[in-house]
C-alpha atoms as a PDB file:
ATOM      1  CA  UNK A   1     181.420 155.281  31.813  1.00  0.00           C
ATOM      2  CA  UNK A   2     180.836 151.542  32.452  1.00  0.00           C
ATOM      3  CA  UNK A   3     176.935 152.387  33.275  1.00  0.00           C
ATOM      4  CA  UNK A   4     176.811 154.888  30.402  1.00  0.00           C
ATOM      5  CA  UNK A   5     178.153 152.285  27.780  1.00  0.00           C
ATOM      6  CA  UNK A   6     175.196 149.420  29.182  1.00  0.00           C
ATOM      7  CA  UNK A   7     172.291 152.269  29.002  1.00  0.00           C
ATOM      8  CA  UNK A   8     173.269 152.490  25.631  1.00  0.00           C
ATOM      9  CA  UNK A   9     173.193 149.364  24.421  1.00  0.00           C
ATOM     10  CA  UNK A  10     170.207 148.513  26.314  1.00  0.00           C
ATOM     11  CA  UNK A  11     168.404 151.225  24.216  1.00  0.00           C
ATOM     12  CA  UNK A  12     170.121 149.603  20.851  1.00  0.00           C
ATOM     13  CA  UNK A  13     168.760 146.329  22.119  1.00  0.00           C
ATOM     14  CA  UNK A  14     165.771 147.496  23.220  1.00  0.00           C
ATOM     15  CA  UNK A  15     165.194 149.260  18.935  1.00  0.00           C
ATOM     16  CA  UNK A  16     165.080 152.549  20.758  1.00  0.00           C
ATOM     17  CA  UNK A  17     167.897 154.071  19.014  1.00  0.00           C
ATOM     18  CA  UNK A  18     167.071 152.793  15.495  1.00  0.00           C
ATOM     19  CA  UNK A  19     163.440 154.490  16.346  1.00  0.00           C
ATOM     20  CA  UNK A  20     164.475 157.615  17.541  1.00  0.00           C
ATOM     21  CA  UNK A  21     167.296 157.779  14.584  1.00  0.00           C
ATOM     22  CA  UNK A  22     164.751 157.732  11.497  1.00  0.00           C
ATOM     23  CA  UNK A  23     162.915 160.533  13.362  1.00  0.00           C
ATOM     24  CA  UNK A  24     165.609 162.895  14.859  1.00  0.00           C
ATOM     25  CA  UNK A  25     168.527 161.864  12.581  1.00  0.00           C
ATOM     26  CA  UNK A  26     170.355 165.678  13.244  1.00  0.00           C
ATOM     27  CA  UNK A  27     169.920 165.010  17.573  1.00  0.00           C
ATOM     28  CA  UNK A  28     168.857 161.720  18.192  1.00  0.00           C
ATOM     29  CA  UNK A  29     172.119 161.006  20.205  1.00  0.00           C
ATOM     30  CA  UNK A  30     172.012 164.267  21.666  1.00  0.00           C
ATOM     31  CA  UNK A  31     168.710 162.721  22.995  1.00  0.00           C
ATOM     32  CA  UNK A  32     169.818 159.552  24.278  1.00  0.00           C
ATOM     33  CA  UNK A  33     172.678 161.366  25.963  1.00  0.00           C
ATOM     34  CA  UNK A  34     170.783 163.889  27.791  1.00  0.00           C
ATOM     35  CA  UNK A  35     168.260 160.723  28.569  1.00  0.00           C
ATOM     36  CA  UNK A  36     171.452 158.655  29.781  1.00  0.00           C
ATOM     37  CA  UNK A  37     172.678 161.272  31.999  1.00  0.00           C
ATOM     38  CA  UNK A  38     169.328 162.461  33.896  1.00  0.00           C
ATOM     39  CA  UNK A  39     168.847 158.173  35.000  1.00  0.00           C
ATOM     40  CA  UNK A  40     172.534 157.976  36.252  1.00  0.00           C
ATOM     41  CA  UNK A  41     172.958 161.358  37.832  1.00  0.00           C
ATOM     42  CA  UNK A  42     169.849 162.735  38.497  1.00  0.00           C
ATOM     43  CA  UNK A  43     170.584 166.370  38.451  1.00  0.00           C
ATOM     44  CA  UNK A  44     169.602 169.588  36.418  1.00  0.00           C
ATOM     45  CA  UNK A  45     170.056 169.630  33.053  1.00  0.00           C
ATOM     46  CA  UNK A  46     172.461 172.734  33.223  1.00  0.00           C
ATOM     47  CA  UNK A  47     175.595 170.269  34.724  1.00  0.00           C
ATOM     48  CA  UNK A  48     174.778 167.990  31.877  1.00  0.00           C
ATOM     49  CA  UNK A  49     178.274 169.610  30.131  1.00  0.00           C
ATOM     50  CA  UNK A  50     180.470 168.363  33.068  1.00  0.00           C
ATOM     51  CA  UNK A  51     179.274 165.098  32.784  1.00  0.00           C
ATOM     52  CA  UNK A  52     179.496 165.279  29.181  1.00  0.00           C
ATOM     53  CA  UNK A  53     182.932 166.244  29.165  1.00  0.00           C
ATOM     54  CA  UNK A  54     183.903 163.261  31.776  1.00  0.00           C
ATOM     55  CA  UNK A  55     181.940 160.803  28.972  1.00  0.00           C
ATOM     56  CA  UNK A  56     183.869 161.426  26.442  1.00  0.00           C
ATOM     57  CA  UNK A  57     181.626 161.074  24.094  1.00  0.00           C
ATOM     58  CA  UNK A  58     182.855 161.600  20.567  1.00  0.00           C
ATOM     59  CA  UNK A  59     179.503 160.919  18.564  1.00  0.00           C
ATOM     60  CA  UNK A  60     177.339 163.634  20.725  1.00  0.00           C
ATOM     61  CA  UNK A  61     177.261 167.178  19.799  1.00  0.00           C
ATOM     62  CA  UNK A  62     178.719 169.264  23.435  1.00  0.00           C
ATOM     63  CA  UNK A  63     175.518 171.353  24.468  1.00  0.00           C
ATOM     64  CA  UNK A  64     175.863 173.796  26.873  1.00  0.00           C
ATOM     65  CA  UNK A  65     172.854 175.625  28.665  1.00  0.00           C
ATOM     66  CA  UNK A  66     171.430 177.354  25.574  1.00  0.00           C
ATOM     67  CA  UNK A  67     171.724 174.527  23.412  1.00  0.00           C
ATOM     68  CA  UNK A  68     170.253 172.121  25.711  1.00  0.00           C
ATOM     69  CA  UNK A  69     167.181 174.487  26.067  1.00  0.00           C
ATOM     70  CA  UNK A  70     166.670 174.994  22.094  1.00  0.00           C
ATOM     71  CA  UNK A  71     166.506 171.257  22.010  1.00  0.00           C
ATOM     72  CA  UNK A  72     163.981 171.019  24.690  1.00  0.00           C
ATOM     73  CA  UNK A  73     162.283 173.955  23.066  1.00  0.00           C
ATOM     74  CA  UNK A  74     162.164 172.053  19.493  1.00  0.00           C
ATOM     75  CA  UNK A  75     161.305 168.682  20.946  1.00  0.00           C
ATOM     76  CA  UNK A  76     158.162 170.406  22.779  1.00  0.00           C
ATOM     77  CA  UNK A  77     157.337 172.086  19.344  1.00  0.00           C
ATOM     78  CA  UNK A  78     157.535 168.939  17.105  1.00  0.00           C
ATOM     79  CA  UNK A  79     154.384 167.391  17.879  1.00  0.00           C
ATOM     80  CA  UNK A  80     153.681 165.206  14.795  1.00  0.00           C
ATOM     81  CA  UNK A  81     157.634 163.783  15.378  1.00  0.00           C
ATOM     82  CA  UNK A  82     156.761 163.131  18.805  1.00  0.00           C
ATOM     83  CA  UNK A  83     153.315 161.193  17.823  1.00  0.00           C
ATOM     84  CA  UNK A  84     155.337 159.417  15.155  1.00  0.00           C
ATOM     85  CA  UNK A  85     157.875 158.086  17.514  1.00  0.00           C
ATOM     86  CA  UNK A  86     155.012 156.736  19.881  1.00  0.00           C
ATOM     87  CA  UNK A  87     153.277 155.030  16.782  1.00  0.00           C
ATOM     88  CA  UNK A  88     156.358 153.310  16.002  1.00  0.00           C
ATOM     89  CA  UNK A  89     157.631 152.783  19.518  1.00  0.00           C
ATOM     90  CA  UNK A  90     153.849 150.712  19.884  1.00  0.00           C
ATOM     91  CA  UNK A  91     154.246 149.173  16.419  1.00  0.00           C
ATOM     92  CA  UNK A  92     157.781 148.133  17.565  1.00  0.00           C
ATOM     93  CA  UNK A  93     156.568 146.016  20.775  1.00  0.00           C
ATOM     94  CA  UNK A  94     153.327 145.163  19.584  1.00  0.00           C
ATOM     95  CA  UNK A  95     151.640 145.257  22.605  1.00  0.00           C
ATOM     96  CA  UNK A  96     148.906 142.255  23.134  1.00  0.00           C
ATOM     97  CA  UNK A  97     147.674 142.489  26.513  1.00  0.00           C
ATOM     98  CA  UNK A  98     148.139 143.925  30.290  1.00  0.00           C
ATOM     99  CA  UNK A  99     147.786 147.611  28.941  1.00  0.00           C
ATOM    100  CA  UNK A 100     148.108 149.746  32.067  1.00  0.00           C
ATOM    101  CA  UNK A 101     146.714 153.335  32.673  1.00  0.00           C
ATOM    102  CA  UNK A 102     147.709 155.456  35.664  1.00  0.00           C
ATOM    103  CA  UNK A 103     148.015 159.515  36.457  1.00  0.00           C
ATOM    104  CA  UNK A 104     150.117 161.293  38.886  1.00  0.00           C
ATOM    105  CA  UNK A 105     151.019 164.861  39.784  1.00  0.00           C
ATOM    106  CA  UNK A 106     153.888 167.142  39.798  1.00  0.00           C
ATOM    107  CA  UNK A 107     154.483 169.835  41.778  1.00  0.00           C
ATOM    108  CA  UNK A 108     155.928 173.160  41.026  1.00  0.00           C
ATOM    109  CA  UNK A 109     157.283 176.186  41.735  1.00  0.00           C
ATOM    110  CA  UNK A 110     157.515 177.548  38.441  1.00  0.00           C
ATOM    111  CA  UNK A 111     155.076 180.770  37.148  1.00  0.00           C
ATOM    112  CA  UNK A 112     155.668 180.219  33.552  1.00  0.00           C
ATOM    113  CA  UNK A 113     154.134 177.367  32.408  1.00  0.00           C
ATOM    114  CA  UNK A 114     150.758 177.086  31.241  1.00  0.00           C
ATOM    115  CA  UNK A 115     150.040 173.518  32.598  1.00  0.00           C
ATOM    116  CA  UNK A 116     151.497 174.402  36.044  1.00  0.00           C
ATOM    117  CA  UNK A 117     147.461 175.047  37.942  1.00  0.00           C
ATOM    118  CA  UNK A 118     146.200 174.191  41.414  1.00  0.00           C
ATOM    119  CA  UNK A 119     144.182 170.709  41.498  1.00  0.00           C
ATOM    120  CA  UNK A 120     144.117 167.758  43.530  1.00  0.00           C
ATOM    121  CA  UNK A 121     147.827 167.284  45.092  1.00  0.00           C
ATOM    122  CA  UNK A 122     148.142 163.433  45.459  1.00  0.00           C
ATOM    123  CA  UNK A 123     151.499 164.818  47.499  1.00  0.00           C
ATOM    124  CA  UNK A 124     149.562 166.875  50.173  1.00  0.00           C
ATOM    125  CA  UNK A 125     151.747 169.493  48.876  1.00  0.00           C
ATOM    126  CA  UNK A 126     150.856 173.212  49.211  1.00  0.00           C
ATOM    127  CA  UNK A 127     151.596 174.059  45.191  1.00  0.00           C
ATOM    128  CA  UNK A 128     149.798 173.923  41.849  1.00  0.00           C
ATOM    129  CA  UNK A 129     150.947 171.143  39.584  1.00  0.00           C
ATOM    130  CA  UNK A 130     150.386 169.791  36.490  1.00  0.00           C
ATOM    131  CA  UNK A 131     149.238 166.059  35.624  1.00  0.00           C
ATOM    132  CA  UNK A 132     151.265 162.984  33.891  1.00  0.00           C
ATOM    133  CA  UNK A 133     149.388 160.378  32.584  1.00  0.00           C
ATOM    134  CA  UNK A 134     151.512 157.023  31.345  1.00  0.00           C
ATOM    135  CA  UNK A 135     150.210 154.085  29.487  1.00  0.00           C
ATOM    136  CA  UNK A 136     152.154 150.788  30.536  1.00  0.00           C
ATOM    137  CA  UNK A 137     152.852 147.448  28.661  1.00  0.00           C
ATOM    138  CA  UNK A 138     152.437 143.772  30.942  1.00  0.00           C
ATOM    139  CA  UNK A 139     154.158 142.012  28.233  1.00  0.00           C
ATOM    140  CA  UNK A 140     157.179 144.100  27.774  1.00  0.00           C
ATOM    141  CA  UNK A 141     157.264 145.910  30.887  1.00  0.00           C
ATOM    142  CA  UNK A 142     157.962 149.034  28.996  1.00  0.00           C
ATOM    143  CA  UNK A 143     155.675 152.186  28.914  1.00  0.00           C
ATOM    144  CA  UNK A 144     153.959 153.077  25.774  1.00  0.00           C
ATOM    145  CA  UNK A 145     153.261 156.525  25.553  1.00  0.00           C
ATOM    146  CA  UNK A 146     152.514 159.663  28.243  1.00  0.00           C
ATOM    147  CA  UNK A 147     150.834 162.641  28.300  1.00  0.00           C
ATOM    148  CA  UNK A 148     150.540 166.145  29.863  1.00  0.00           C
ATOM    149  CA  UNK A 149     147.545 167.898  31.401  1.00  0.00           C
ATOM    150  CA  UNK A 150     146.872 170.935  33.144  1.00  0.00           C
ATOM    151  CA  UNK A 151     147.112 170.524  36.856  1.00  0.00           C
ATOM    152  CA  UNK A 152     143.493 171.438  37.397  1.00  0.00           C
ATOM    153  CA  UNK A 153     142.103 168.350  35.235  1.00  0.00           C
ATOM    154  CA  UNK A 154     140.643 165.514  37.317  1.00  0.00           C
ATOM    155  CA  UNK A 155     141.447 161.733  36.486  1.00  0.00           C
ATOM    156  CA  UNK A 156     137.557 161.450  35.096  1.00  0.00           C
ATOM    157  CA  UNK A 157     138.257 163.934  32.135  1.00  0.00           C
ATOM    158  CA  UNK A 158     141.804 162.417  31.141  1.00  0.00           C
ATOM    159  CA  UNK A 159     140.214 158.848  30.488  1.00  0.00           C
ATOM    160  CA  UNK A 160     138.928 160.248  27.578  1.00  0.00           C
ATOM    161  CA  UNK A 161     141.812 160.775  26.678  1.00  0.00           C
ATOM    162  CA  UNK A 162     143.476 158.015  27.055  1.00  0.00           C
ATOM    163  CA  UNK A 163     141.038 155.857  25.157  1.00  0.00           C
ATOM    164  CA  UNK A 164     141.237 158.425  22.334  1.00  0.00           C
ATOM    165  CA  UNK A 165     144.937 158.201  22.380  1.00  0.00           C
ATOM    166  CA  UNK A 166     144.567 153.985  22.256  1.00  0.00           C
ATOM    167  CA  UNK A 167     142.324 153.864  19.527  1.00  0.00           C
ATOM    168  CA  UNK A 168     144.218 156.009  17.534  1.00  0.00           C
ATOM    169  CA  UNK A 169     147.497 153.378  17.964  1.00  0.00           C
ATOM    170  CA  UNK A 170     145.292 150.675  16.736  1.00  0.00           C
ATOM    171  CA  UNK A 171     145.073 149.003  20.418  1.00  0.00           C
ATOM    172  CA  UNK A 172     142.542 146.631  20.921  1.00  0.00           C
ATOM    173  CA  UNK A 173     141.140 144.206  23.433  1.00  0.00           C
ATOM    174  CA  UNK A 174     141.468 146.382  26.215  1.00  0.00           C
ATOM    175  CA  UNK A 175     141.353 145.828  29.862  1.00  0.00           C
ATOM    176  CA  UNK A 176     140.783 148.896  32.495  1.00  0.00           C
ATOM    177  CA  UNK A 177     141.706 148.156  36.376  1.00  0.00           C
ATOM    178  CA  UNK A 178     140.290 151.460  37.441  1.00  0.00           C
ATOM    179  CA  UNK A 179     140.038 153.196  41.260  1.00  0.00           C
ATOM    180  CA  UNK A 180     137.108 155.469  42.055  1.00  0.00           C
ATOM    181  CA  UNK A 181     138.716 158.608  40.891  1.00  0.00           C
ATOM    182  CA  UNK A 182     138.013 158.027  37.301  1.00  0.00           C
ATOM    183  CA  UNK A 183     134.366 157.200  38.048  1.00  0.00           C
ATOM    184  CA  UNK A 184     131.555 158.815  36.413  1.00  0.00           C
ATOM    185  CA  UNK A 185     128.703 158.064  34.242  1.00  0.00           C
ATOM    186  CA  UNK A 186     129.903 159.486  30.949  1.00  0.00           C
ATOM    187  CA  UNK A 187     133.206 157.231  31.505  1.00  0.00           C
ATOM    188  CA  UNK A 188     131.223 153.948  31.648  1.00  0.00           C
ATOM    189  CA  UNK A 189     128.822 155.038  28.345  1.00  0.00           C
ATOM    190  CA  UNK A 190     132.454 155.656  26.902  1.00  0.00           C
ATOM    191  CA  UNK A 191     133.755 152.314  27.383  1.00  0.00           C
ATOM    192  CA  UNK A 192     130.550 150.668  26.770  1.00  0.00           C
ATOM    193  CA  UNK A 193     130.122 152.317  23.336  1.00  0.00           C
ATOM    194  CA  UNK A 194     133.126 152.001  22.194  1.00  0.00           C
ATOM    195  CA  UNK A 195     133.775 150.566  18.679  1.00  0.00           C
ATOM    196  CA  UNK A 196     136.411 147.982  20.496  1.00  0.00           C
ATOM    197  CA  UNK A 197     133.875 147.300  23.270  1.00  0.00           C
ATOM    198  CA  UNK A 198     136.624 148.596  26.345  1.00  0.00           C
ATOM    199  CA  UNK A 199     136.021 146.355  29.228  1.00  0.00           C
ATOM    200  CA  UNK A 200     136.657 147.829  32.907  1.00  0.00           C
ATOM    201  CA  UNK A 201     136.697 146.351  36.335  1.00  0.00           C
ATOM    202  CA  UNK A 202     136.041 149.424  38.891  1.00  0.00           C
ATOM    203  CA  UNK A 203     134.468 149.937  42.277  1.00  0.00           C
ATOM    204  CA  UNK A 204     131.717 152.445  42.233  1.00  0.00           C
ATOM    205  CA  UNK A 205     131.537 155.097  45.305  1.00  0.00           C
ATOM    206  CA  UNK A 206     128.633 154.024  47.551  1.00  0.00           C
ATOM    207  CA  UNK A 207     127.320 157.996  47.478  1.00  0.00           C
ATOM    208  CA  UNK A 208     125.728 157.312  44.240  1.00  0.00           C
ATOM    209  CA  UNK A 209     122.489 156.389  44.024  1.00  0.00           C
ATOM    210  CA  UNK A 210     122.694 153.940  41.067  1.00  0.00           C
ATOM    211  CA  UNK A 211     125.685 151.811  42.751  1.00  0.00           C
END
């Protein structure tokens, strides 16, 4: 209860509450809940009741397995809320510098989602997977928004991305630290071109001719 009661007002502190209140009023704390309890226990998402119950937490509606996948469901379907909450979460913190831009993979067993395809497994697992791409602040050492792709896109198309994503928060002076895998010729043009000039420190693979 102790560590439930500190999560939460690190998220009041934090103006993550306030944020996600003006955009979910009717489940923002059914949110935050759900959020509290996969960082302390770790576990699917149909025991969250049990913990829930143990909580005692008078100001959170009690979901049980349906209701916690109709809010998923919604939350997934909202996408203008969801881009809202980003814009404000950046507004909020105001990033200024140290933006940081990294992709990983997930793997999975599951047949029924669209962005579950075989790719690159930075695991060395034996199982398609789908992509999860975070942006990360220096200054606040918070992370500003993430996104999904399909498991068969390589790190080279989801720059574009990203950049797209930045401009549209209004984030400027921008700093890439980029490995090899996000190499190629259209990325550089991209950077270069930009309307905020991006600038970019990477190593270029020795196999092309140019480098």
């Amino acid at each position: 209860m102790a560590i439930y009661f500190y999560l939460n007002t690190l998220s009041n502190k934090l103006g993550l509450t306030n944020i996600l209140k003006s955009i979910f009023p009717e489940s923002y704390n059914e949110i935050l809940a759900l959020s509290y309890y996969d960082i302390m226990e770790g576990s699917p998402l149909y025991l969250f009741p049990y913990w829930h119950e143990e909580q005692f937490l008078d100001n959170t509606k009690k979901l049980h397995s349906n209701g916690i996948s109709n809010l998923c469901d919604e939350l997934g379907r909202l996408q203008a809320q969801r881009l809202d909450f980003t814009c404000k979460w950046i507004d909020h913190l105001k990033p200024i510098k140290g933006i940081y831009y990294d992709i990983t993979s997930i793997s999975s067993y599951s047949t029924n989602i669209d962005f579950i395809e075989w790719g690159y497994n930075r695991d060395k697992e034996k199982l398609p997977q789908l992509n999860y791409g975070v942006t990360f602040c220096q200054n606040s050492l918070l992370p500003l928004h993430y996104n999904l792709y399909p498991g068969s896109i390589v790190d080279i198309t989801t720059l574009k991305n990203c950049i797209k994503y930045l401009e549209l928060y209004n984030l400027t002076d921008i700093l890439f630290i980029l490995d090899r895998g996000f190499f190629s010729k259209q990325n550089i043009l991209e950077m270069n071109n930009n309307d905020n000039k991006i600038h970019f420190i990477q190593p270029l693979p020795f196999t092309l001719k140019k480098a």
